[in-house]
Protein backbone atom coordinates (compact mmCIF):
# COMPACT_ATOMS: atom_id res chain seq x y z
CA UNK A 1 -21.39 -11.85 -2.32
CA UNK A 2 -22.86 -15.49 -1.91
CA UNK A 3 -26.25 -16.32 -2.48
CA UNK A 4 -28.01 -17.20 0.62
CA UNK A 5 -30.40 -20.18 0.69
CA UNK A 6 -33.92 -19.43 1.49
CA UNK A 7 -35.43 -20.99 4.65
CA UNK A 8 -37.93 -23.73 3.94
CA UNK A 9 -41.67 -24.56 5.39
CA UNK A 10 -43.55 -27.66 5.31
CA UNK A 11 -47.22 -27.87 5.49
CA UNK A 12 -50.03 -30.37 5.94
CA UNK A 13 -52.43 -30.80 3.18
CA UNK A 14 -55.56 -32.06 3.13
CA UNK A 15 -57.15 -32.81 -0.38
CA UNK A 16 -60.71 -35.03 -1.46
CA UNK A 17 -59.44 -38.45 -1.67
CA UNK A 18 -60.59 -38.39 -5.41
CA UNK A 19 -58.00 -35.33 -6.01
CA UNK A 20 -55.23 -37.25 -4.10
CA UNK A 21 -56.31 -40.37 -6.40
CA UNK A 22 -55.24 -38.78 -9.38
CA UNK A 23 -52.51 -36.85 -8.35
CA UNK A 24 -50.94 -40.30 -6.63
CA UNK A 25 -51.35 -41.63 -10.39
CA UNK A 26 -49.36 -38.52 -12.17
CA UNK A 27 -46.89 -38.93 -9.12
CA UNK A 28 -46.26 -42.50 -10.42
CA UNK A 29 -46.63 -42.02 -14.12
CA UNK A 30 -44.26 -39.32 -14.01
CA UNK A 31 -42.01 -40.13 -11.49
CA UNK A 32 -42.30 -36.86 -9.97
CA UNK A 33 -43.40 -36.49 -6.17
CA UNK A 34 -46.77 -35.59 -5.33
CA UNK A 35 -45.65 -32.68 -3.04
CA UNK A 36 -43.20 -31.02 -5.84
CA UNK A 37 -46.50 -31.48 -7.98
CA UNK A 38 -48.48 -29.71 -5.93
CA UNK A 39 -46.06 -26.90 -5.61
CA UNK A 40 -45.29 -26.44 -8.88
CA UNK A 41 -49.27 -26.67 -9.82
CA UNK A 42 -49.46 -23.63 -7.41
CA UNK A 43 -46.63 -21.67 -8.40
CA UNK A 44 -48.20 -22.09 -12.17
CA UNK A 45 -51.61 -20.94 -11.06
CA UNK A 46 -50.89 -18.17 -8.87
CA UNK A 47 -47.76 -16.54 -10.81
CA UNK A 48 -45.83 -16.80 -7.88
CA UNK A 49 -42.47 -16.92 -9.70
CA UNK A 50 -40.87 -13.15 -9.60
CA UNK A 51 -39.71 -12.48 -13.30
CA UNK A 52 -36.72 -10.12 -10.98
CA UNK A 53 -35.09 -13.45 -9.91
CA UNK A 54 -35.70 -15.54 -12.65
CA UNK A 55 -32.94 -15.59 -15.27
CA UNK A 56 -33.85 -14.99 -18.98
């Protein structure tokens, strides 16, 4: 059986303008965009990964 895709959300964020400073400069030292920063700063923090799906 095919994997289905998972639906997508996006959300509004509203951050300190200090925060959004330095995350702007990692975004452009790193090439990487702020949002998938954000996301993947949260998934760190909170676990949110489940070891089930994630292959060894």
């Amino acid at each position: 059986m095919a994997e289905q895709e998972e639906a997508s959300k996006t959300i509004k964020v509203t951050m300190p303008n200090r925060i959004h400073q330095k995350l702007k400069k990692l975004s452009d030292e790193s090439g990487i965009s702020m949002s998938k920063l954000m996301l993947l700063a949260t998934i760190n923090e909170y676990k949110l990964i489940d070891d089930k799906l994630t292959p060894d």
